[in-house]
PDB file of N, CA and C in Angstrom:
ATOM      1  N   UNK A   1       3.653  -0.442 -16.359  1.00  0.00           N
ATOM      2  CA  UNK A   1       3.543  -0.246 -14.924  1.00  0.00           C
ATOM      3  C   UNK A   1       2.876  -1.460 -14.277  1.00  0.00           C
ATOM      4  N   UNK A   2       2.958  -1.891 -12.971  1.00  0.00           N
ATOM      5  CA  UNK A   2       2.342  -2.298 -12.326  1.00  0.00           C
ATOM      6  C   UNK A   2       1.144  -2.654 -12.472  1.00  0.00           C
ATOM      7  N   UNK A   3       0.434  -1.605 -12.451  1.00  0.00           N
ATOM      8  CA  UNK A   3      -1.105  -1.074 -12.315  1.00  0.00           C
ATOM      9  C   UNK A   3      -1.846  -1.577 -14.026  1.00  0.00           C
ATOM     10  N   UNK A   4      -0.820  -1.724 -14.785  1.00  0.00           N
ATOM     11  CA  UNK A   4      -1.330  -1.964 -16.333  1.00  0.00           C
ATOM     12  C   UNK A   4      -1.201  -3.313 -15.987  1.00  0.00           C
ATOM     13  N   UNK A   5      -0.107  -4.394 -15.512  1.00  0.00           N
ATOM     14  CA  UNK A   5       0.164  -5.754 -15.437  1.00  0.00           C
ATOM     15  C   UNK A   5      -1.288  -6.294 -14.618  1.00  0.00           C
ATOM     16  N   UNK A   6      -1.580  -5.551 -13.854  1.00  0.00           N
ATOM     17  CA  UNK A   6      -2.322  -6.160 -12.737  1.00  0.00           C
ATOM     18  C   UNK A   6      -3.787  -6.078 -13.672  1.00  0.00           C
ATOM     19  N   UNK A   7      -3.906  -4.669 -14.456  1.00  0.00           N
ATOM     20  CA  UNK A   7      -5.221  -4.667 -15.151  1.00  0.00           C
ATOM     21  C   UNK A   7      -5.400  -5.894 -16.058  1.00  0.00           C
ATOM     22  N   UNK A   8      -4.269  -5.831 -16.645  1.00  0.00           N
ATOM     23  CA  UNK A   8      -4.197  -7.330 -18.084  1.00  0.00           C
ATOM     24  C   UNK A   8      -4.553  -8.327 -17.247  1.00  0.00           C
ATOM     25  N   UNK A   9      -3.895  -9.032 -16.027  1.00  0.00           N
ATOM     26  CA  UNK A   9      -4.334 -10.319 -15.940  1.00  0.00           C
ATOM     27  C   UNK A   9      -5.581 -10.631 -15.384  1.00  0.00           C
ATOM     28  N   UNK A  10      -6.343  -9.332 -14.417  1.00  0.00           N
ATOM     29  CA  UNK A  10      -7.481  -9.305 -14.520  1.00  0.00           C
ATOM     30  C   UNK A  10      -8.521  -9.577 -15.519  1.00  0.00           C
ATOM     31  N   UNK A  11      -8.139  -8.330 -16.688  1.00  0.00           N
ATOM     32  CA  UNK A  11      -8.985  -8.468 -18.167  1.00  0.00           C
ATOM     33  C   UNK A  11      -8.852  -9.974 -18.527  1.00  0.00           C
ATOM     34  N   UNK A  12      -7.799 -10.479 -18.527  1.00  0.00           N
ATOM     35  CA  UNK A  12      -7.494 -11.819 -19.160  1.00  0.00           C
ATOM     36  C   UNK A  12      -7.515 -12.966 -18.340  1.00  0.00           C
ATOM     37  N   UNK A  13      -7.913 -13.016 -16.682  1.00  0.00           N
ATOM     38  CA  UNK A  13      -7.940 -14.313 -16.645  1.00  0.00           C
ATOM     39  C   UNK A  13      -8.711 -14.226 -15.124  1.00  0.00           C
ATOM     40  N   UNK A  14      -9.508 -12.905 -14.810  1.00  0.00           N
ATOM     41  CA  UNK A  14      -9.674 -12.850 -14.025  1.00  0.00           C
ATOM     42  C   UNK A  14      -9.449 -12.698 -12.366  1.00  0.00           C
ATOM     43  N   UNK A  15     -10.199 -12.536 -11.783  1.00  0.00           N
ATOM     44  CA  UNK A  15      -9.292 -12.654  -9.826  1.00  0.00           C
ATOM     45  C   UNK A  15      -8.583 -13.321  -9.659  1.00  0.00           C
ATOM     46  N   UNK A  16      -9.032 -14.562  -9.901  1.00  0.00           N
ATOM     47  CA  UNK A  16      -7.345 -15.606  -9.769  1.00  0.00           C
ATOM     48  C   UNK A  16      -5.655 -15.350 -10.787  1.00  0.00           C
ATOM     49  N   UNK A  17      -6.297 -14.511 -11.637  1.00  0.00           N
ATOM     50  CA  UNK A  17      -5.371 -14.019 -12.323  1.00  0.00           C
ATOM     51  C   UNK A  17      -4.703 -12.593 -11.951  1.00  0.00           C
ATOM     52  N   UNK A  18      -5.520 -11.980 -11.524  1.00  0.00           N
ATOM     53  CA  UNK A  18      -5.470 -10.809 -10.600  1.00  0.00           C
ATOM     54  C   UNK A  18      -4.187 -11.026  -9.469  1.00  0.00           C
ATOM     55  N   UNK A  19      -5.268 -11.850  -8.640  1.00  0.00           N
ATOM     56  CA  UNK A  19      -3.875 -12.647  -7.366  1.00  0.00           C
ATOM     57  C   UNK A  19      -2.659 -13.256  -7.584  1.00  0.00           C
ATOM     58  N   UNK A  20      -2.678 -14.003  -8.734  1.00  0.00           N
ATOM     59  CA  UNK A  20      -1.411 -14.427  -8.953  1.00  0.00           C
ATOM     60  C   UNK A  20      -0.120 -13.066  -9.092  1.00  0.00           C
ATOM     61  N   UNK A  21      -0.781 -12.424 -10.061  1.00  0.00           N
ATOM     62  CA  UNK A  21       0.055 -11.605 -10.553  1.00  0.00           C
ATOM     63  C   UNK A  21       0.341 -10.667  -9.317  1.00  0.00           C
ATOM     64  N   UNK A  22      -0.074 -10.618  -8.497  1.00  0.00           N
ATOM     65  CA  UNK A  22      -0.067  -9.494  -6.870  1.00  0.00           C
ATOM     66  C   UNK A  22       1.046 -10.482  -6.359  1.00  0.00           C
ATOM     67  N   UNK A  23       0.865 -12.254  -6.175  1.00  0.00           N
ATOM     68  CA  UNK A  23       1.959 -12.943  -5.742  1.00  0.00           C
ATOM     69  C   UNK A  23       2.839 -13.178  -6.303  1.00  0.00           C
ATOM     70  N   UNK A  24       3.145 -12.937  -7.556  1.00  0.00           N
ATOM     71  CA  UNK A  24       4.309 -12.815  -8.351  1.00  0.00           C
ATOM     72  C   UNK A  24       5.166 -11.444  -7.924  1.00  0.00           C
ATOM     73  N   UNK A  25       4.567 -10.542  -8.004  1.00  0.00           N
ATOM     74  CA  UNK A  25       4.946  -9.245  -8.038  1.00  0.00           C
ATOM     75  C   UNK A  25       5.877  -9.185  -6.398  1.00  0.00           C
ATOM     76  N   UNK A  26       5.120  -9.885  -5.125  1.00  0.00           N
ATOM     77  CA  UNK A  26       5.161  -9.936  -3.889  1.00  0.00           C
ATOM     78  C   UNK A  26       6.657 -10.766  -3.555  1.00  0.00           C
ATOM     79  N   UNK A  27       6.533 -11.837  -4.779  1.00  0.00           N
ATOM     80  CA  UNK A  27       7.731 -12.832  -4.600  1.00  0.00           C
ATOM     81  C   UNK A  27       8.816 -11.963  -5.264  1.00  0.00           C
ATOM     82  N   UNK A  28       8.646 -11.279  -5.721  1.00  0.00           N
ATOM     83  CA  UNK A  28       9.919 -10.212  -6.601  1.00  0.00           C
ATOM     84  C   UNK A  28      10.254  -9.097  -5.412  1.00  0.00           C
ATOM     85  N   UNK A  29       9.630  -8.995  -4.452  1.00  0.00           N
ATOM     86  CA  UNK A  29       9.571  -7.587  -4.055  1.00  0.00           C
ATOM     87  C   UNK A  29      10.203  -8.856  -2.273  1.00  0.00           C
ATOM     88  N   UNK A  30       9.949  -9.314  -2.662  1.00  0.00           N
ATOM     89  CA  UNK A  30      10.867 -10.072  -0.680  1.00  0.00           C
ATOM     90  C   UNK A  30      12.278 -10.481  -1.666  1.00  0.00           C
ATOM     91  N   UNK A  31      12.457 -10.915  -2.541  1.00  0.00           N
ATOM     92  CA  UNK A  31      13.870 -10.710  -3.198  1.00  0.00           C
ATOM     93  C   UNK A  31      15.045  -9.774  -2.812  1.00  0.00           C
ATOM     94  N   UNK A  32      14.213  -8.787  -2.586  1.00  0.00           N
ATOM     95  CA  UNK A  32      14.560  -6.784  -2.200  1.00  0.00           C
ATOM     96  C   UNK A  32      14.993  -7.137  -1.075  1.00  0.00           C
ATOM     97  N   UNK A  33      13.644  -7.005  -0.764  1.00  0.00           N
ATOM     98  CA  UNK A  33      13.298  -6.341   0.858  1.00  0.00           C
ATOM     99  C   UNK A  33      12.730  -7.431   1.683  1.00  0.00           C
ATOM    100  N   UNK A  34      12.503  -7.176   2.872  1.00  0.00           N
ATOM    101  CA  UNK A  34      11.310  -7.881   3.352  1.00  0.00           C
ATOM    102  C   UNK A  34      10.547  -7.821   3.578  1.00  0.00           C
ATOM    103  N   UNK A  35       9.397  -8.750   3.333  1.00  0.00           N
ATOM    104  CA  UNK A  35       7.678  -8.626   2.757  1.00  0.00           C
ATOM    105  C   UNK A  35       7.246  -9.422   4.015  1.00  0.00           C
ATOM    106  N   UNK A  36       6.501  -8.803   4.750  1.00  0.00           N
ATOM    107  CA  UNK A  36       5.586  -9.421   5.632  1.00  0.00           C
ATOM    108  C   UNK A  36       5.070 -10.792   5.666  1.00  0.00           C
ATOM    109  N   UNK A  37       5.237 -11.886   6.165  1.00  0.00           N
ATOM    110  CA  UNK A  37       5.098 -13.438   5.997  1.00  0.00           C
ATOM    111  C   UNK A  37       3.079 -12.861   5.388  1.00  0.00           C
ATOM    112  N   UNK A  38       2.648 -12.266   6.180  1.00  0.00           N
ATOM    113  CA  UNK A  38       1.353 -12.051   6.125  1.00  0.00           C
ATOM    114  C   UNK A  38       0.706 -11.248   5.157  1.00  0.00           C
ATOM    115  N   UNK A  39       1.257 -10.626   4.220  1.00  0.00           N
ATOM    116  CA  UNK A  39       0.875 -10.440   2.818  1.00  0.00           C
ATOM    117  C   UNK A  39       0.763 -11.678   2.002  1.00  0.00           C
ATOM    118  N   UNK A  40       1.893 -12.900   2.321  1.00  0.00           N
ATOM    119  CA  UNK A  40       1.849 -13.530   1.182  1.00  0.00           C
ATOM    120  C   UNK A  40       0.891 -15.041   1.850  1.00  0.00           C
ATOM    121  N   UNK A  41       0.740 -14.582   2.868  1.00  0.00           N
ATOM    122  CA  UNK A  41      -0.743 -15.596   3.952  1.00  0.00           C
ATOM    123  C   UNK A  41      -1.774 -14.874   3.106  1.00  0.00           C
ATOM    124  N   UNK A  42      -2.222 -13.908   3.125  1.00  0.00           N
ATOM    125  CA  UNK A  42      -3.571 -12.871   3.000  1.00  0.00           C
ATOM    126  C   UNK A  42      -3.981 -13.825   1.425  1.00  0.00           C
ATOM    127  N   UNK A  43      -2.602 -13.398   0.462  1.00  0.00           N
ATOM    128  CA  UNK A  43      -2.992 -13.707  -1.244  1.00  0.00           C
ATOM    129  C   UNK A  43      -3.289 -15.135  -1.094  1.00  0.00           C
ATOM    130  N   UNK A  44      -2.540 -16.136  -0.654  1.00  0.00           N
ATOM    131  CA  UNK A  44      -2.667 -17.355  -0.639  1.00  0.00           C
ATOM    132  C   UNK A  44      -4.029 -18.005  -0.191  1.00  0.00           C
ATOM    133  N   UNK A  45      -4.638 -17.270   0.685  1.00  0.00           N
ATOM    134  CA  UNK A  45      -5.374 -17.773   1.560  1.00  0.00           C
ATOM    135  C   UNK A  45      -6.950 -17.369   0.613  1.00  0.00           C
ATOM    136  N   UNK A  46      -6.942 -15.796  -0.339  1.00  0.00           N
ATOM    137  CA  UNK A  46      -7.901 -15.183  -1.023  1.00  0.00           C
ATOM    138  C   UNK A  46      -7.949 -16.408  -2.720  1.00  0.00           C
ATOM    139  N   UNK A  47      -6.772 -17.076  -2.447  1.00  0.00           N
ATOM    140  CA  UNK A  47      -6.677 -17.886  -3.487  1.00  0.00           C
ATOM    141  C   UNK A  47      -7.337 -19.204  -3.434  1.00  0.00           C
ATOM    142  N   UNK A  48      -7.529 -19.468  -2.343  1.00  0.00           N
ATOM    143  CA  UNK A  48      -8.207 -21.079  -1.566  1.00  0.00           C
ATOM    144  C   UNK A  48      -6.585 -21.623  -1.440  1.00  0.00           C
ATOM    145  N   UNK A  49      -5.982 -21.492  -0.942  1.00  0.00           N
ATOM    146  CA  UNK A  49      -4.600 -22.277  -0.847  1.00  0.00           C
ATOM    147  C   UNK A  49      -4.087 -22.664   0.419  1.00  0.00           C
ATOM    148  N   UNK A  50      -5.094 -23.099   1.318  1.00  0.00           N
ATOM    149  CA  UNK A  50      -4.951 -23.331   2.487  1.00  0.00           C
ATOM    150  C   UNK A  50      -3.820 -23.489   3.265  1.00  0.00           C
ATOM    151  N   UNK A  51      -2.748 -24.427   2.518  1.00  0.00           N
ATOM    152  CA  UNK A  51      -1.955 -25.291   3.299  1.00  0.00           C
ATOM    153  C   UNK A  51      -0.289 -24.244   3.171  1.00  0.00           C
ATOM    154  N   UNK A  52      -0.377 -23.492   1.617  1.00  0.00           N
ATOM    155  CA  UNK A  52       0.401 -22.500   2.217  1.00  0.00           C
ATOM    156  C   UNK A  52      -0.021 -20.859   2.919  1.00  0.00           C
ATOM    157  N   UNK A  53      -1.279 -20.322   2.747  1.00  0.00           N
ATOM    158  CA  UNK A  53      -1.603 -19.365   3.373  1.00  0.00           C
ATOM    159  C   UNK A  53      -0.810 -19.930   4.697  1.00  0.00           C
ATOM    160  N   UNK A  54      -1.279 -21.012   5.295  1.00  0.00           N
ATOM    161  CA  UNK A  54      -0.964 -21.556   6.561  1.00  0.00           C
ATOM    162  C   UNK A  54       0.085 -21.291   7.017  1.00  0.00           C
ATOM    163  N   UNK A  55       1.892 -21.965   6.490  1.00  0.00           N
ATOM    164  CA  UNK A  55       2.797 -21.891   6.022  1.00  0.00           C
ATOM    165  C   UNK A  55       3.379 -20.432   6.695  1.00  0.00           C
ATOM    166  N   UNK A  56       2.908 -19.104   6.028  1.00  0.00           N
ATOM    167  CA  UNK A  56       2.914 -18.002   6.050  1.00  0.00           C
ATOM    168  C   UNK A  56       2.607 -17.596   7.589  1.00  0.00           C
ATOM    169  N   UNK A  57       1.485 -17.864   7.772  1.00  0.00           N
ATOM    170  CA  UNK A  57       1.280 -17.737   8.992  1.00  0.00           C
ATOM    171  C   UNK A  57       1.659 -18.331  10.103  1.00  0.00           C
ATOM    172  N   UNK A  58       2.340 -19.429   9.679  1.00  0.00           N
ATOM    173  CA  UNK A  58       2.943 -19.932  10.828  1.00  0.00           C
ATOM    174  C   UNK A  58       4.536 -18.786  11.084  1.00  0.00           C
ATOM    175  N   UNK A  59       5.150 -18.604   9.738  1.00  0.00           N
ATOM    176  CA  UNK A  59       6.036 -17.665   9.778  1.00  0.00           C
ATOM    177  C   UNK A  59       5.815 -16.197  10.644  1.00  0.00           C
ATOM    178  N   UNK A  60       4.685 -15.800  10.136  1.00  0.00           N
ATOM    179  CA  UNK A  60       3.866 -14.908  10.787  1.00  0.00           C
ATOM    180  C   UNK A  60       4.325 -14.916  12.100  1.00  0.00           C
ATOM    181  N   UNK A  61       4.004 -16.204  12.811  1.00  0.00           N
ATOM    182  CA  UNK A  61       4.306 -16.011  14.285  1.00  0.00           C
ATOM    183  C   UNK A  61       5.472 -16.459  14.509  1.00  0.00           C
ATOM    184  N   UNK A  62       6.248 -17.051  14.057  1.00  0.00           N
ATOM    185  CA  UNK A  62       7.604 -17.414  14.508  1.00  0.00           C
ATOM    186  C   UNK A  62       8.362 -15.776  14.402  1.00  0.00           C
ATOM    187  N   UNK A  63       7.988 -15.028  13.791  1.00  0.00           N
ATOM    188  CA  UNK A  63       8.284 -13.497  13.311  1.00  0.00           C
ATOM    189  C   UNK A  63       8.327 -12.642  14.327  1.00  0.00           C
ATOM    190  N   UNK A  64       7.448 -13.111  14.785  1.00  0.00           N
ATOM    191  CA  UNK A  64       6.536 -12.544  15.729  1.00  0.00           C
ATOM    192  C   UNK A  64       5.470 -10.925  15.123  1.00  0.00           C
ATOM    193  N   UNK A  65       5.574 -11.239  14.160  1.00  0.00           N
ATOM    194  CA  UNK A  65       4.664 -10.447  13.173  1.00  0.00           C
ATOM    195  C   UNK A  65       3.372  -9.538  13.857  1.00  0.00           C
ATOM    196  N   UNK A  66       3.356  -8.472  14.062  1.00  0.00           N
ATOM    197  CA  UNK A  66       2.576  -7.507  14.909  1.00  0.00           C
ATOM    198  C   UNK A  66       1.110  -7.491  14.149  1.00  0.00           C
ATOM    199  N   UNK A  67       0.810  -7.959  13.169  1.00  0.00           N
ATOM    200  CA  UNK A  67      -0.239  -8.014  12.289  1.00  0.00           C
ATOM    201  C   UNK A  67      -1.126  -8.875  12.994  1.00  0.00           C
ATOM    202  N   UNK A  68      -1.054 -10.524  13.365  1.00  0.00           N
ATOM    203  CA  UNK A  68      -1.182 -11.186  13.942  1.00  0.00           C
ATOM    204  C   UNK A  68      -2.260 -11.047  15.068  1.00  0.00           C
ATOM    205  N   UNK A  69      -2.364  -9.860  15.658  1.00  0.00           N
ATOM    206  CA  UNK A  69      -3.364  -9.691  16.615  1.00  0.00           C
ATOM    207  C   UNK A  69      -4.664  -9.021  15.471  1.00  0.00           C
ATOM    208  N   UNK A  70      -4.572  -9.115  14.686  1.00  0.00           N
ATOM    209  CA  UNK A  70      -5.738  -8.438  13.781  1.00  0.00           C
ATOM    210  C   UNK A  70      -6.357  -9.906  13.102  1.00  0.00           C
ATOM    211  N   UNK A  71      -5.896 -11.142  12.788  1.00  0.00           N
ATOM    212  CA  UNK A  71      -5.913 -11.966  12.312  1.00  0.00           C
ATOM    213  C   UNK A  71      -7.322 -12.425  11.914  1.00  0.00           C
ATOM    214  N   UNK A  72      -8.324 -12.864  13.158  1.00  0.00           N
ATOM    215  CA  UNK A  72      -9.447 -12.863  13.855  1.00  0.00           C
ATOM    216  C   UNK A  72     -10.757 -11.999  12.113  1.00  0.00           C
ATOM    217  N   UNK A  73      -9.718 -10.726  12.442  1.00  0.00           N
ATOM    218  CA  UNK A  73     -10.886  -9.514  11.718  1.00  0.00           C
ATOM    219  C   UNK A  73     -10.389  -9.183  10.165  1.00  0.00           C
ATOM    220  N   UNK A  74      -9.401 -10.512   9.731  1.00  0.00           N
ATOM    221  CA  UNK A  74      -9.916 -10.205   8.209  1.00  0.00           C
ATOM    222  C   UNK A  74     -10.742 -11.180   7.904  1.00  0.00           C
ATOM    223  N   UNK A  75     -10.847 -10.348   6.558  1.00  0.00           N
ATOM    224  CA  UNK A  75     -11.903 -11.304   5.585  1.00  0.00           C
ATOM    225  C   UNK A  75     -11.507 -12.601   5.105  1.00  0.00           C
ATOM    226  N   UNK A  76     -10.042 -12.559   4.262  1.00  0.00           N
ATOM    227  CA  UNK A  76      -9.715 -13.451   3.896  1.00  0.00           C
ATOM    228  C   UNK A  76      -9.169 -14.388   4.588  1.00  0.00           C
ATOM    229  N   UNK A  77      -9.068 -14.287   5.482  1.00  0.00           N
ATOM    230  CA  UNK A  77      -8.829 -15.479   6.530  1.00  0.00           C
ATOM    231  C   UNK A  77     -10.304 -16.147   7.178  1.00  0.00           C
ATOM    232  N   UNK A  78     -11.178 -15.817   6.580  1.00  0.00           N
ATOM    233  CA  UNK A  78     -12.792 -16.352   6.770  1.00  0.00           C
ATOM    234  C   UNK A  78     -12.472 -17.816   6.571  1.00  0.00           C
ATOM    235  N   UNK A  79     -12.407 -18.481   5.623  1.00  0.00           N
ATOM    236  CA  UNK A  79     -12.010 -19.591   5.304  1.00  0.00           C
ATOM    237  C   UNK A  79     -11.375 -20.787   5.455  1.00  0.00           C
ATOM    238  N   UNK A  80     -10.420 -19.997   6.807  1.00  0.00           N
ATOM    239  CA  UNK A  80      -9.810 -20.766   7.577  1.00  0.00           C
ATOM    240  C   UNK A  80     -10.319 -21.177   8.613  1.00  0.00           C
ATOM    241  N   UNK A  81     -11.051 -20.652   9.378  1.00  0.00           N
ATOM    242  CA  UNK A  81     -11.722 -20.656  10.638  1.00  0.00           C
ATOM    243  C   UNK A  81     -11.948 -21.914  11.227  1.00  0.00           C
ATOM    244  N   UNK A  82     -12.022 -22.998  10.201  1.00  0.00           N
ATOM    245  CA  UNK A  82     -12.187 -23.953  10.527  1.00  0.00           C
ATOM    246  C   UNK A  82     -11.379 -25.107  10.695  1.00  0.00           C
ATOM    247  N   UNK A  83     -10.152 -24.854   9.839  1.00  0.00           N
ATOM    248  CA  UNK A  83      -9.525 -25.523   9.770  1.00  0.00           C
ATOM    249  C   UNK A  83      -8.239 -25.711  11.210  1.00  0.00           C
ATOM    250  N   UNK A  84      -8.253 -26.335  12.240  1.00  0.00           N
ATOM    251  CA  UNK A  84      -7.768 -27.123  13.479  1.00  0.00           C
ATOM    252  C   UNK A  84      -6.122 -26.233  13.601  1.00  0.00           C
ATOM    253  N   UNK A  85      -5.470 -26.001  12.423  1.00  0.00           N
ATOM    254  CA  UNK A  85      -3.997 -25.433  12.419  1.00  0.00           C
ATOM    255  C   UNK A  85      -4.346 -24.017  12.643  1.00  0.00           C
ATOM    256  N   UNK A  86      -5.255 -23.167  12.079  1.00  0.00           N
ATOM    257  CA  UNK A  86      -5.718 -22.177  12.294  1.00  0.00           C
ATOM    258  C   UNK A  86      -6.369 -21.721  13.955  1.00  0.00           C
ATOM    259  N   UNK A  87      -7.062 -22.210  14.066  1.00  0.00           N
ATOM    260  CA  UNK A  87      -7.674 -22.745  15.350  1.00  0.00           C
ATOM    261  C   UNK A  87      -6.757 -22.473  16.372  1.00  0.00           C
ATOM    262  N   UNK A  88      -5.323 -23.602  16.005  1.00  0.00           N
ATOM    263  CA  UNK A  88      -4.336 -23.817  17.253  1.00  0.00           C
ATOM    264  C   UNK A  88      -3.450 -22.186  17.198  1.00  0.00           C
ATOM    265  N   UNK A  89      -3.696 -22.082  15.880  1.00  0.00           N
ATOM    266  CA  UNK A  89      -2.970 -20.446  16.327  1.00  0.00           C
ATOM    267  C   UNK A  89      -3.364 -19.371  16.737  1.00  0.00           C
ATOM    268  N   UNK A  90      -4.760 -19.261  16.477  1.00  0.00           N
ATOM    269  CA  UNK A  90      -5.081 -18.169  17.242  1.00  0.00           C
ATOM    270  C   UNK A  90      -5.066 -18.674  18.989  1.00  0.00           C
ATOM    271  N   UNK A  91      -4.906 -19.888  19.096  1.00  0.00           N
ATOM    272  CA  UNK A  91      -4.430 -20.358  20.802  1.00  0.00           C
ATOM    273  C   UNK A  91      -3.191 -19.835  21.192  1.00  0.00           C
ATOM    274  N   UNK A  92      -2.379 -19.889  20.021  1.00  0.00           N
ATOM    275  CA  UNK A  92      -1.098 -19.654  20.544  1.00  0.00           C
ATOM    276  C   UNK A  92      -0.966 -18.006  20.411  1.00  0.00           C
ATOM    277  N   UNK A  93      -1.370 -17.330  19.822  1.00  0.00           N
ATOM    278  CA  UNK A  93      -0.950 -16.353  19.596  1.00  0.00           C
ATOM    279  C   UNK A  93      -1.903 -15.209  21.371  1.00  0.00           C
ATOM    280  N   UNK A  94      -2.938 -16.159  22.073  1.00  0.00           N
ATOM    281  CA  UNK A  94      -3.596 -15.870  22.850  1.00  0.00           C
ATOM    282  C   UNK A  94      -4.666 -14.692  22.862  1.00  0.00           C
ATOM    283  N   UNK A  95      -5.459 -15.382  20.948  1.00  0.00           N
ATOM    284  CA  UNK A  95      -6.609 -14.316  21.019  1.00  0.00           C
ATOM    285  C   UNK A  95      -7.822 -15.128  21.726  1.00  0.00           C
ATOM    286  N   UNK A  96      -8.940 -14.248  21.642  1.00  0.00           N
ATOM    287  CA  UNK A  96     -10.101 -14.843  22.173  1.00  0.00           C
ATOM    288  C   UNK A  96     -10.329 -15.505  21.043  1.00  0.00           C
ATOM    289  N   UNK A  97     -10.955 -16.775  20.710  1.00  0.00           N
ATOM    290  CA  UNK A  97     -11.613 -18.135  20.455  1.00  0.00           C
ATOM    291  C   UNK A  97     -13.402 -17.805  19.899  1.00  0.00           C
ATOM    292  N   UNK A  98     -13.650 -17.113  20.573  1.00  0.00           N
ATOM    293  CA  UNK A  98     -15.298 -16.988  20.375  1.00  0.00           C
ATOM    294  C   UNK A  98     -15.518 -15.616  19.068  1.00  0.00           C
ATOM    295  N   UNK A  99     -13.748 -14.929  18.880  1.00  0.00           N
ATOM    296  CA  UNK A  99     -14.359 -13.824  17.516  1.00  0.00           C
ATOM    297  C   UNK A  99     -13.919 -14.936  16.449  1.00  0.00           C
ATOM    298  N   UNK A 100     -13.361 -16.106  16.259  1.00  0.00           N
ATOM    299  CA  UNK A 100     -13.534 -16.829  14.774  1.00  0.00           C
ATOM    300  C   UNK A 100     -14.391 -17.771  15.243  1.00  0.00           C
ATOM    301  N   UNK A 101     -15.099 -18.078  15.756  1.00  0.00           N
ATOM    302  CA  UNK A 101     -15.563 -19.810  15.615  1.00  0.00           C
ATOM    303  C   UNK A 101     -16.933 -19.952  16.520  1.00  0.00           C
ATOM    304  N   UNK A 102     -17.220 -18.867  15.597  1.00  0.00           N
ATOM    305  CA  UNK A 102     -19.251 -18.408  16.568  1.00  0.00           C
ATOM    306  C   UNK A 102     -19.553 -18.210  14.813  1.00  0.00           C
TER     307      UNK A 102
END
């Protein structure tokens, strides 16, 4: 199952092993169907992978992805906050400025 794959690469290689195997699983599953640009922003981004979390999120909004107004209030997008591409999107997407960058 799933839930056993995800335990092994945990046991064996840890969170980053954890995540991979969630983005493996994620890249099998938009094969299908379609997977939210912003699931595979969220893993990327919990991974330190800046430049494609980014990527994602730019998809995100070309999508016009309804998630997007929550952006601001995750966690794993903490990390970005700083980075100027991030920045310009929460401009574009027309959130307030002062909930990431206080």
């Amino acid at each position: 199952s799933f839930a056993d794959t995800l335990r092994h690469a945990y046991g064996t290689g840890g969170y980053k092993a954890w995540l991979q195997a969630q983005l493996s699983d994620l890249h099998q599953r938009a094969d299908r169907d379609h997977v939210s640009p912003l699931e595979f922003a969220k893993l990327y981004a919990e991974m330190g992978n800046t430049d494609s979390a980014m990527q994602y999120l730019e998809r995100g909004y070309v999508e016009h992805t309804v998630e997007l107004v929550r952006l601001q209030l995750e966690p794993a997008y903490d990390g970005l906050h700083s980075d100027p591409r991030f920045r310009d999107l929460i401009r574009r997407i027309g959130l307030p400025e002062s909930i990431a960058f206080n």
